[in-house]
Protein backbone atom coordinates (compact mmCIF):
# COMPACT_ATOMS: atom_id res chain seq x y z
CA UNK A 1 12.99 40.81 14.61
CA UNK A 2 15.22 37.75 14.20
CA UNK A 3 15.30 34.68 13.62
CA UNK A 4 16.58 31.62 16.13
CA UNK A 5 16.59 27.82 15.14
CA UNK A 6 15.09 25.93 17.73
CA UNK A 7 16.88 23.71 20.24
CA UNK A 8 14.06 21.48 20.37
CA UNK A 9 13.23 18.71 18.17
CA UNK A 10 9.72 18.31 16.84
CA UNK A 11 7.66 15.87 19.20
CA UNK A 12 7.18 12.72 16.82
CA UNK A 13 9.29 11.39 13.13
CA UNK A 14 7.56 13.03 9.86
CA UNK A 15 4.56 10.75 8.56
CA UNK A 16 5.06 7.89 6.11
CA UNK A 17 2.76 5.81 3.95
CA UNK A 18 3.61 2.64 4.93
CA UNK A 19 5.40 0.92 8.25
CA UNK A 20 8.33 -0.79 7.20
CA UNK A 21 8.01 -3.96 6.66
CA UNK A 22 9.75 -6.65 8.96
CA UNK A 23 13.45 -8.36 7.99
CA UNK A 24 16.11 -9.54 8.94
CA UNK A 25 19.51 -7.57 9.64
CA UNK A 26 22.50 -7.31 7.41
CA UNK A 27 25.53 -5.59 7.88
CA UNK A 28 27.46 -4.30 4.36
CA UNK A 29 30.84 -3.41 6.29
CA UNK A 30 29.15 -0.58 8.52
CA UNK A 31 25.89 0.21 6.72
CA UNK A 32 23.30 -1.80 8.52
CA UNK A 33 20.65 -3.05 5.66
CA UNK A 34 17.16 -4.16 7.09
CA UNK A 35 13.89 -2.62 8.59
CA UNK A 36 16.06 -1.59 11.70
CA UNK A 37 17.95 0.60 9.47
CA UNK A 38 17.57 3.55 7.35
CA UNK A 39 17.22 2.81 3.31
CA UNK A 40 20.64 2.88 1.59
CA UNK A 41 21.41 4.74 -1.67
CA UNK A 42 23.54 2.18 -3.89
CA UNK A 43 25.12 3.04 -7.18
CA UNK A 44 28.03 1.30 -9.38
CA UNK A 45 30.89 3.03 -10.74
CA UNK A 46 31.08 3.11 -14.55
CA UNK A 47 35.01 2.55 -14.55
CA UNK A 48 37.36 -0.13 -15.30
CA UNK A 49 37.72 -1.45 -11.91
CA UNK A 50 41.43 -2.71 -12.61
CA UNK A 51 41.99 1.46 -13.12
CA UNK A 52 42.35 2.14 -9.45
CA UNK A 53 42.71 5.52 -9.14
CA UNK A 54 39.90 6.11 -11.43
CA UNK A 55 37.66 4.07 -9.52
CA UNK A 56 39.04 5.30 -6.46
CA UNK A 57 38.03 8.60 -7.32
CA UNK A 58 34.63 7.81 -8.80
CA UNK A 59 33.59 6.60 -5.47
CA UNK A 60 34.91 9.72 -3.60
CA UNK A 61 32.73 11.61 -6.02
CA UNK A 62 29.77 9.04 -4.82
CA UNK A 63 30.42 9.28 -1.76
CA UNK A 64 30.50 13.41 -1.38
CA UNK A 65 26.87 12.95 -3.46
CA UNK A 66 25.53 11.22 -0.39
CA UNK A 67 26.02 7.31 -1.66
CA UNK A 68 26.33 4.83 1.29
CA UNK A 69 26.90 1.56 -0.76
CA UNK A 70 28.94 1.23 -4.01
CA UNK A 71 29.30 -2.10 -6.25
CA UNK A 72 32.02 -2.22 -8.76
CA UNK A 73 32.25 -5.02 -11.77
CA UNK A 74 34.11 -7.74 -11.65
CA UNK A 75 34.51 -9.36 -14.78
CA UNK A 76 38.20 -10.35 -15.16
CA UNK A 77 41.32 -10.98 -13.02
CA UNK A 78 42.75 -7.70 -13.01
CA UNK A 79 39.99 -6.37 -11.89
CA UNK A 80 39.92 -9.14 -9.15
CA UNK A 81 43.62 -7.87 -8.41
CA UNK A 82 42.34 -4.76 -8.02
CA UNK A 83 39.46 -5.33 -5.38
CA UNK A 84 42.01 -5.82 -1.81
CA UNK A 85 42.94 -2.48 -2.24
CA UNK A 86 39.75 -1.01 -3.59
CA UNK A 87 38.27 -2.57 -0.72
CA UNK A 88 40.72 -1.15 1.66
CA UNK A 89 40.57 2.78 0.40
CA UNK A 90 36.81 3.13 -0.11
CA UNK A 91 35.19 5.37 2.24
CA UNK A 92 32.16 3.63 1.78
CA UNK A 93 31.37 -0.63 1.47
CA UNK A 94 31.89 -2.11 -1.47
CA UNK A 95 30.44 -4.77 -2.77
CA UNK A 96 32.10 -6.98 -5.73
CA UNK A 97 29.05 -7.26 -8.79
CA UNK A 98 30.15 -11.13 -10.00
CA UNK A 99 28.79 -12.74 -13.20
CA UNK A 100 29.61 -15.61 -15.35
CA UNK A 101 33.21 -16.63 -13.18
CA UNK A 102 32.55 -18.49 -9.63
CA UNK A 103 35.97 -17.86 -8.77
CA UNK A 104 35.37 -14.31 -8.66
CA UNK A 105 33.41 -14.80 -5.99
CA UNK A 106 36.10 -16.35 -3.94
CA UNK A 107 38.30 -13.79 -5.09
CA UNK A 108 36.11 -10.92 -3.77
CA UNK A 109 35.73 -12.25 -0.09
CA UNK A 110 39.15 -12.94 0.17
CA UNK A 111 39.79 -8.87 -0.94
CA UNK A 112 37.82 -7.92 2.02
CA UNK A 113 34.66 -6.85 -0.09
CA UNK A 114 31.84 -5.69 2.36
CA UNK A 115 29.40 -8.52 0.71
CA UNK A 116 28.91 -9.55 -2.71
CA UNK A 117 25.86 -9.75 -5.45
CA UNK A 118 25.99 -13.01 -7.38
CA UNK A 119 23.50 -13.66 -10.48
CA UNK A 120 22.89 -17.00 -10.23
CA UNK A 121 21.25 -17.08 -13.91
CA UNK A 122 25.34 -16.63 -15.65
CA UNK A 123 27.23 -17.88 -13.38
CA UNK A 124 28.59 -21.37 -14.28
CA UNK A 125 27.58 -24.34 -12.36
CA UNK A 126 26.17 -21.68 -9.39
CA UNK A 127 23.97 -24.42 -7.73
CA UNK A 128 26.94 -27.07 -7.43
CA UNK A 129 28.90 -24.26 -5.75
CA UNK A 130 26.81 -22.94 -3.64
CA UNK A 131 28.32 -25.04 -0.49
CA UNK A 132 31.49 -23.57 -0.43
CA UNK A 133 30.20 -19.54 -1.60
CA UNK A 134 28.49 -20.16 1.76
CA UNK A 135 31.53 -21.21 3.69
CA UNK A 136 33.74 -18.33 2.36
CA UNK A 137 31.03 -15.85 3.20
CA UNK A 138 29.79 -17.34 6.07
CA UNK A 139 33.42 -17.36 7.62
CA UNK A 140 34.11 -14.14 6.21
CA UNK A 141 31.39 -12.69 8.04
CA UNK A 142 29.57 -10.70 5.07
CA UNK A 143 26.78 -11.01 3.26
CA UNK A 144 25.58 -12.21 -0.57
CA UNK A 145 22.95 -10.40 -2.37
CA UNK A 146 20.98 -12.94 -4.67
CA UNK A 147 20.45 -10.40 -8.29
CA UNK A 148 17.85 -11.79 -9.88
CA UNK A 149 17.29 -9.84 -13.60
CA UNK A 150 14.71 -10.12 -15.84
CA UNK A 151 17.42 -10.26 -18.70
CA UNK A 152 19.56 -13.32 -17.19
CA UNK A 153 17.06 -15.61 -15.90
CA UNK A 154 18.42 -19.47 -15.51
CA UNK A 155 17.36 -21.34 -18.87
CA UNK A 156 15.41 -23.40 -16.27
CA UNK A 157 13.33 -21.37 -14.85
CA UNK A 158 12.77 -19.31 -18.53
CA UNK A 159 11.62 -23.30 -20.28
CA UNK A 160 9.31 -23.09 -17.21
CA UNK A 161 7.50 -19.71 -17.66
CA UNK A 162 8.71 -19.00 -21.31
CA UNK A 163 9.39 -15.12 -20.01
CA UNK A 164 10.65 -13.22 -17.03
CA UNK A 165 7.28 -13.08 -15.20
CA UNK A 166 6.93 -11.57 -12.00
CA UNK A 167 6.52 -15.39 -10.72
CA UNK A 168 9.19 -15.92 -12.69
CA UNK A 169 11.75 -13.76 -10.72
CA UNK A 170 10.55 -14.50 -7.74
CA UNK A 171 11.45 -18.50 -7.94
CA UNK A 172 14.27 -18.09 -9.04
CA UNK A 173 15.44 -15.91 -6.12
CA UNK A 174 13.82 -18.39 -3.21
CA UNK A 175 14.90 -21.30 -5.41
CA UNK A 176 18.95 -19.95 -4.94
CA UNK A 177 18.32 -18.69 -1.78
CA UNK A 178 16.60 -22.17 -0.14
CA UNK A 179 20.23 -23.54 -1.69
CA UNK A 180 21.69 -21.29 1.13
CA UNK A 181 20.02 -21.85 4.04
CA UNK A 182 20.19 -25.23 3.57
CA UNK A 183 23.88 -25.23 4.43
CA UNK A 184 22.74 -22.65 7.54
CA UNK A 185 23.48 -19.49 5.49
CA UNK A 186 20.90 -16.76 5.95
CA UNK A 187 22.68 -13.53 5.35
CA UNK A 188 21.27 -13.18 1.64
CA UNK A 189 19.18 -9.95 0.78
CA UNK A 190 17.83 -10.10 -2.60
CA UNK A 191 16.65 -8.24 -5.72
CA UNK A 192 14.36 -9.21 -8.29
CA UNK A 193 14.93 -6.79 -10.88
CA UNK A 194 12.51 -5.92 -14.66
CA UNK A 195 12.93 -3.01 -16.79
CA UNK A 196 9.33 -2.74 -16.80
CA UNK A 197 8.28 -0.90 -13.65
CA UNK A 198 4.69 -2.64 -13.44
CA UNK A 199 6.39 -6.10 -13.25
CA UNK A 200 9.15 -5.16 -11.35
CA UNK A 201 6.70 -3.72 -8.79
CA UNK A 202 4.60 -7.35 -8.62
CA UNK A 203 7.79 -9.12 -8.20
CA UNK A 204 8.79 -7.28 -4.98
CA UNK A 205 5.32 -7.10 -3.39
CA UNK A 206 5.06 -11.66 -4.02
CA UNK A 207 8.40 -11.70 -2.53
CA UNK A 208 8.31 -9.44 0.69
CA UNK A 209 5.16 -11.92 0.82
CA UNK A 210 7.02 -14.53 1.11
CA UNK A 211 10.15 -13.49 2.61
CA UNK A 212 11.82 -11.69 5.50
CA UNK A 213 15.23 -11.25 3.27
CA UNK A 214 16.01 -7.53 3.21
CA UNK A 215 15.22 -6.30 -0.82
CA UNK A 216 17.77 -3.95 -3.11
CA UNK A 217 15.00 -2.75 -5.02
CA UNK A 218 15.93 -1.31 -8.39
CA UNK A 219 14.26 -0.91 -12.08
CA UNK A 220 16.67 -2.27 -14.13
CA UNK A 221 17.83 -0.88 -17.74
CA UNK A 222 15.58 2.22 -16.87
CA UNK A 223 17.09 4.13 -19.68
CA UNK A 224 18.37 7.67 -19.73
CA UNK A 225 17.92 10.25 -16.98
CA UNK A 226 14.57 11.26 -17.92
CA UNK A 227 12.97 8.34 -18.57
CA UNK A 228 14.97 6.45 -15.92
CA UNK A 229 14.20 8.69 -13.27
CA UNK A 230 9.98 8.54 -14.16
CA UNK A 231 10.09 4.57 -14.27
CA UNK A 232 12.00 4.61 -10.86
CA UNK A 233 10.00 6.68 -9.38
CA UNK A 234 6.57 5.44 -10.07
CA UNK A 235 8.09 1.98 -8.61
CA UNK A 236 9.85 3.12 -5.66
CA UNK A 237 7.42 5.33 -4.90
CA UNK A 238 4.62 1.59 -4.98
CA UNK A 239 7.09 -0.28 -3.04
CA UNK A 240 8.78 2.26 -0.64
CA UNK A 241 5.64 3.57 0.38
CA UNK A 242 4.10 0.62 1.33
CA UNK A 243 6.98 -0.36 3.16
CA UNK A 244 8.84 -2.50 0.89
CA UNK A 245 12.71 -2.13 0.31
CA UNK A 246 15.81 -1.51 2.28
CA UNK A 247 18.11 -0.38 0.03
CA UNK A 248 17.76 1.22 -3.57
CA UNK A 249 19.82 2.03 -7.01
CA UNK A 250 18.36 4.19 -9.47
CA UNK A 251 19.65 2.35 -12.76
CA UNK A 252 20.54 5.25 -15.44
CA UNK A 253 21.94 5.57 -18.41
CA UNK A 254 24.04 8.77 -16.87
CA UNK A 255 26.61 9.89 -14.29
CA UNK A 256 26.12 7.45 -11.31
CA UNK A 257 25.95 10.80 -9.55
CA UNK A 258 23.09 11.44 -10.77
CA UNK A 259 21.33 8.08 -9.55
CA UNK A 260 22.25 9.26 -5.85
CA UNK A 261 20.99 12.34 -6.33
CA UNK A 262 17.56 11.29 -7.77
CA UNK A 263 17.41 8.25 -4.96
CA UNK A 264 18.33 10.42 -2.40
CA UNK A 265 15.43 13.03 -3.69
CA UNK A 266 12.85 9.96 -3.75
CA UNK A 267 13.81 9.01 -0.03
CA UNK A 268 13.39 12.73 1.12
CA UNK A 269 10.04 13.12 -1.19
CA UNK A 270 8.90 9.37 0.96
CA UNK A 271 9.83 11.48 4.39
CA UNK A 272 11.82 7.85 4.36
CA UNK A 273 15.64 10.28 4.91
CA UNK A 274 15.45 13.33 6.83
CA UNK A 275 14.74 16.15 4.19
CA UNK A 276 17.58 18.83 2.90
CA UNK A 277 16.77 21.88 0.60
CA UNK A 278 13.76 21.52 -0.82
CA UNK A 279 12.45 24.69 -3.33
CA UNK A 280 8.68 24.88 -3.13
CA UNK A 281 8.28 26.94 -6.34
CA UNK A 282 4.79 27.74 -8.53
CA UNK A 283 4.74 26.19 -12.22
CA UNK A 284 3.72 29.69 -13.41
CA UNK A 285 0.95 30.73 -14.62
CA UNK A 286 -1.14 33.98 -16.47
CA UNK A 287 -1.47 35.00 -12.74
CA UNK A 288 2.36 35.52 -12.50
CA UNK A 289 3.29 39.27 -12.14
CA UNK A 290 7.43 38.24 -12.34
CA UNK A 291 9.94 35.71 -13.91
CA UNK A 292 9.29 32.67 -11.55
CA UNK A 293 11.15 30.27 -13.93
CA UNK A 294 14.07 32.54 -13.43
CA UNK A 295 13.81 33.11 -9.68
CA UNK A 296 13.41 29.25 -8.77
CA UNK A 297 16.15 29.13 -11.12
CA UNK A 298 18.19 31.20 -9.79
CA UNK A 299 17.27 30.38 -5.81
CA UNK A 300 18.81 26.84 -6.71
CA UNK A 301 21.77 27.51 -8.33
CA UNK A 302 22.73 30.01 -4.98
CA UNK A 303 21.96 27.35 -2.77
CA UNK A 304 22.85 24.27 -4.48
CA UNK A 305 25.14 22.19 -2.45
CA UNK A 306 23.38 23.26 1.31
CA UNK A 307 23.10 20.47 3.54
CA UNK A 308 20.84 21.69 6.40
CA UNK A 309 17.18 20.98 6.05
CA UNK A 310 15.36 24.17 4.65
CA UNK A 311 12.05 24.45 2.61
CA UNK A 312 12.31 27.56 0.45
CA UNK A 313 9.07 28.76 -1.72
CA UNK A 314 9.67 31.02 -4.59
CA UNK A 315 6.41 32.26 -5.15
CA UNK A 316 4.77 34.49 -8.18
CA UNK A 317 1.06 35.73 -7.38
CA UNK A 318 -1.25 36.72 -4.78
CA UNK A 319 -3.38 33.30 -5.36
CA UNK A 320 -1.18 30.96 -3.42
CA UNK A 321 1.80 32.68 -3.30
CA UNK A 322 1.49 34.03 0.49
CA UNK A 323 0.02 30.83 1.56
CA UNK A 324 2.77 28.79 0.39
CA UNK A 325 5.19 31.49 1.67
CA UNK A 326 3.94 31.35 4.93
CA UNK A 327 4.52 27.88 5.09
CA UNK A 328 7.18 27.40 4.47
CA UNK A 329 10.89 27.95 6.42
CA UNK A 330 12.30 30.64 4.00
CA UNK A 331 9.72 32.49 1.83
CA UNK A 332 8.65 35.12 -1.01
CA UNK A 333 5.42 35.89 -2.64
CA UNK A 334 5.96 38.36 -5.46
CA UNK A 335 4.01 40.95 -7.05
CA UNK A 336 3.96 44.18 -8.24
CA UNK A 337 7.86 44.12 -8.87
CA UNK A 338 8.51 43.50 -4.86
CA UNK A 339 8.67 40.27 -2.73
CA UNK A 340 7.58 40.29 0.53
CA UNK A 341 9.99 37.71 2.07
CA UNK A 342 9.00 35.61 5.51
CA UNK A 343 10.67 33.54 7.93
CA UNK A 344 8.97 30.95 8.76
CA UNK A 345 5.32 32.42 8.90
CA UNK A 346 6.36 36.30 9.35
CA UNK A 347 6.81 38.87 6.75
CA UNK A 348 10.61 40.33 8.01
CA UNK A 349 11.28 42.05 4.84
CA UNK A 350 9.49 43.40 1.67
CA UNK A 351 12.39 43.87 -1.00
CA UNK A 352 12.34 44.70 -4.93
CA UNK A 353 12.38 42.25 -7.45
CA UNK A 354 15.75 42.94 -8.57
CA UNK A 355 16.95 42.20 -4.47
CA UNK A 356 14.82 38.93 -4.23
CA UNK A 357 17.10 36.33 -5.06
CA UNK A 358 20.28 38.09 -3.17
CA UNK A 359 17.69 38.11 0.13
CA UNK A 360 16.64 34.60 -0.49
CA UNK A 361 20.33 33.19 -0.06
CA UNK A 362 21.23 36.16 2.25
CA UNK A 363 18.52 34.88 4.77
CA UNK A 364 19.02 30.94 3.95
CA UNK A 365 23.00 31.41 4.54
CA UNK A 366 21.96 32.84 7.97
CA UNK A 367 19.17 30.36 8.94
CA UNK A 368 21.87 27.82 8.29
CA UNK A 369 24.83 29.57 10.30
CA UNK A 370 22.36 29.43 13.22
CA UNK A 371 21.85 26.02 13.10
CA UNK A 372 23.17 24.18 15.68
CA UNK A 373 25.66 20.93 14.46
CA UNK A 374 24.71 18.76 17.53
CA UNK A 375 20.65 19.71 16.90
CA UNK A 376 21.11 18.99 13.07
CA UNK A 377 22.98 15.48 14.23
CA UNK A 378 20.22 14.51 16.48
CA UNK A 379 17.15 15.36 13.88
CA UNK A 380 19.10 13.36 11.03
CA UNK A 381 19.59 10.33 12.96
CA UNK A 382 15.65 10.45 14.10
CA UNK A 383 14.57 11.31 10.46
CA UNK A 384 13.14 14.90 11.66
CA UNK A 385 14.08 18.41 11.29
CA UNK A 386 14.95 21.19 13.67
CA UNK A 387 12.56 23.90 13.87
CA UNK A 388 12.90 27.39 12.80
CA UNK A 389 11.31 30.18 15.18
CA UNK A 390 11.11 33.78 14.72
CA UNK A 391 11.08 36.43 17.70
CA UNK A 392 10.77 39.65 18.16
């Protein structure tokens, strides 16, 4: 018996909840942001941007953890001074993150920053120069994302609602962006962000109402990984699957690695990216005859950094455990101190528990080295995944 990866793609995309919903097209340097695209994975480095190596490197470490779009602060003129070549070395687009300073702004287009995010609630005198941010990106040829937070909210629009409402956030987005298009600038996505997932969530859905403007949706101030990664989530998972958003960034109080890694997890979980590793594995129970903790575990840790798109279930009883098995592209359903291990629906090997977690990577490592590069290229750009056949 062995195992071939088919040449073949499956006939039709994975199922989603939700069509996307309908915008308009951006392009952040060559990432295209809109329903005609795929959702980006956003993050912000952490460093001083005026330390150039250091936020050189940051972003090489986002981008090998799968981020398409970083932003990087902006705060003060060295770290303006620092953008044209920032700009110039990033493997990925960056986009300049400008508060309080309009000449920032400026500053930022001129480096060759792939767009920028303004917050019109602290920057100075934002309406009155909103005429000639639209010249300087409209000749530039990139666009502005309007970042609308619950915690900076123009003292206008706070008199008017007294708090950051979900009607709150969303006027003052259409308000700045109306500013815009009245001197014929339209290449504005926005975000309307809250800290409080339920209101953050209402915002959105009134705005893609509204709206065609592609949305950066994010929770922000979601708090450490834990608790940042719950609250994200539940709200991605509202939006997303109903077919809001076009781009996301998990806000958390951690290594902005980790907020690609858990995005990247909620896209896959969506069927909204095409899917990597994924461990099916049981939570355990009195059923359990071995160590599944440790297995799953284990499993992981072997295969952590694979790239091709494999389920793997690490299963513990006789209940579910051939089922799921089965089912999956790389099994074992344990017992008795064995594991009968399957490929893809058929039992090729039955192995003792001690052997279990060497055959596990032993068979993904050689599911993967059959895969063929041009099939892989072809699913991931369709959102599917190759399948995996057995013969005899």
């Amino acid at each position: 018996m062995s195992t071939q990866i088919g040449l073949g793609l499956p006939a039709s995309p994975p199922p989603v909840l939700a069509p996307r919903r309908k915008t308009r097209q951006l392009m952040v340097g060559k990432v295209g942001v809109g329903s005609d695209y795929p959702i980006s994975v956003q993050s912000m480095t952490t460093t001083k941007t005026h330390d150039i190596n250091a936020t050189l490197q940051q972003i090489a470490q986002l981008t090998a953890s799968g981020c398409d779009i970083v932003r990087v602060a902006c705060p003060k003129t060295v770290d303006a001074e620092a953008l044209p070549i920032i700009a110039k070395k990033s493997p990925i687009p960056v986009i300049a993150d400008i508060h309080f300073q309009p000449k920032y702004i400026f500053a930022a287009i001129d480096a060759g920053c792939a767009a920028v995010r303004v917050n019109p609630g602290n920057i100075k005198e934002f309406d009155g120069r909103v005429k000639e941010v639209a010249k300087a990106a409209g000749d530039a040829g990139i666009p502005i994302r309007i970042g609308v937070n619950a915690g900076s909210l123009d003292k206008r629009i706070m008199d008017k609602y007294g708090k950051a409402t979900p009607e709150a956030l969303v006027e003052s987005a259409i308000q700045e962006a109306a500013l815009f298009e009245e001197y014929g600038y339209g290449d504005i996505a926005i975000s309307v962000k809250h800290n409080d997932p339920v209101i953050m969530v209402e915002a959105y859905r009134q705005l893609a109402a509204i709206s065609d403007y592609p949305l950066h949706l994010g929770v922000t101030e979601a708090g450490p990984k834990f608790q940042g990664t719950i609250k994200s989530s539940v709200a991605f998972g509202w939006l997303l699957g109903s077919g809001i958003g076009d781009t996301i960034r998990v806000s958390l109080s951690a290594d902005p690695v980790e907020e690609i890694k858990v995005g990247d997890q909620i896209l896959q979980s969506l069927n909204l990216r095409p899917r990597k590793l994924e461990i099916v594995s049981c939570p355990s129970c009195g059923r359990a005859q071995v160590d599944v903790y440790t297995l799953a575990e284990e499993v992981t840790a072997g295969l952590e950094g694979m790239e091709v798109p494999l389920r793997v279930a690490v299963m513990g009883c006789v209940v579910n455990g051939p089922g799921e098995a089965r089912d999956a592209d790389l099994g074992v359903a344990s017992g008795n101190g064995k594991g009968q291990i399957f490929v893809k629906g058929e039992v090729v090997k039955t192995v003792p528990e001690s052997k279990i977690v060497e055959t596990l990577i032993e068979e993904a490592m050689r599911i993967a080295e059959d895969m063929d590069p041009d099939v892989l290229e072809a699913a991931s750009a369709q959102g599917m995944k190759p399948e995996v056949k057995v013969t005899r």
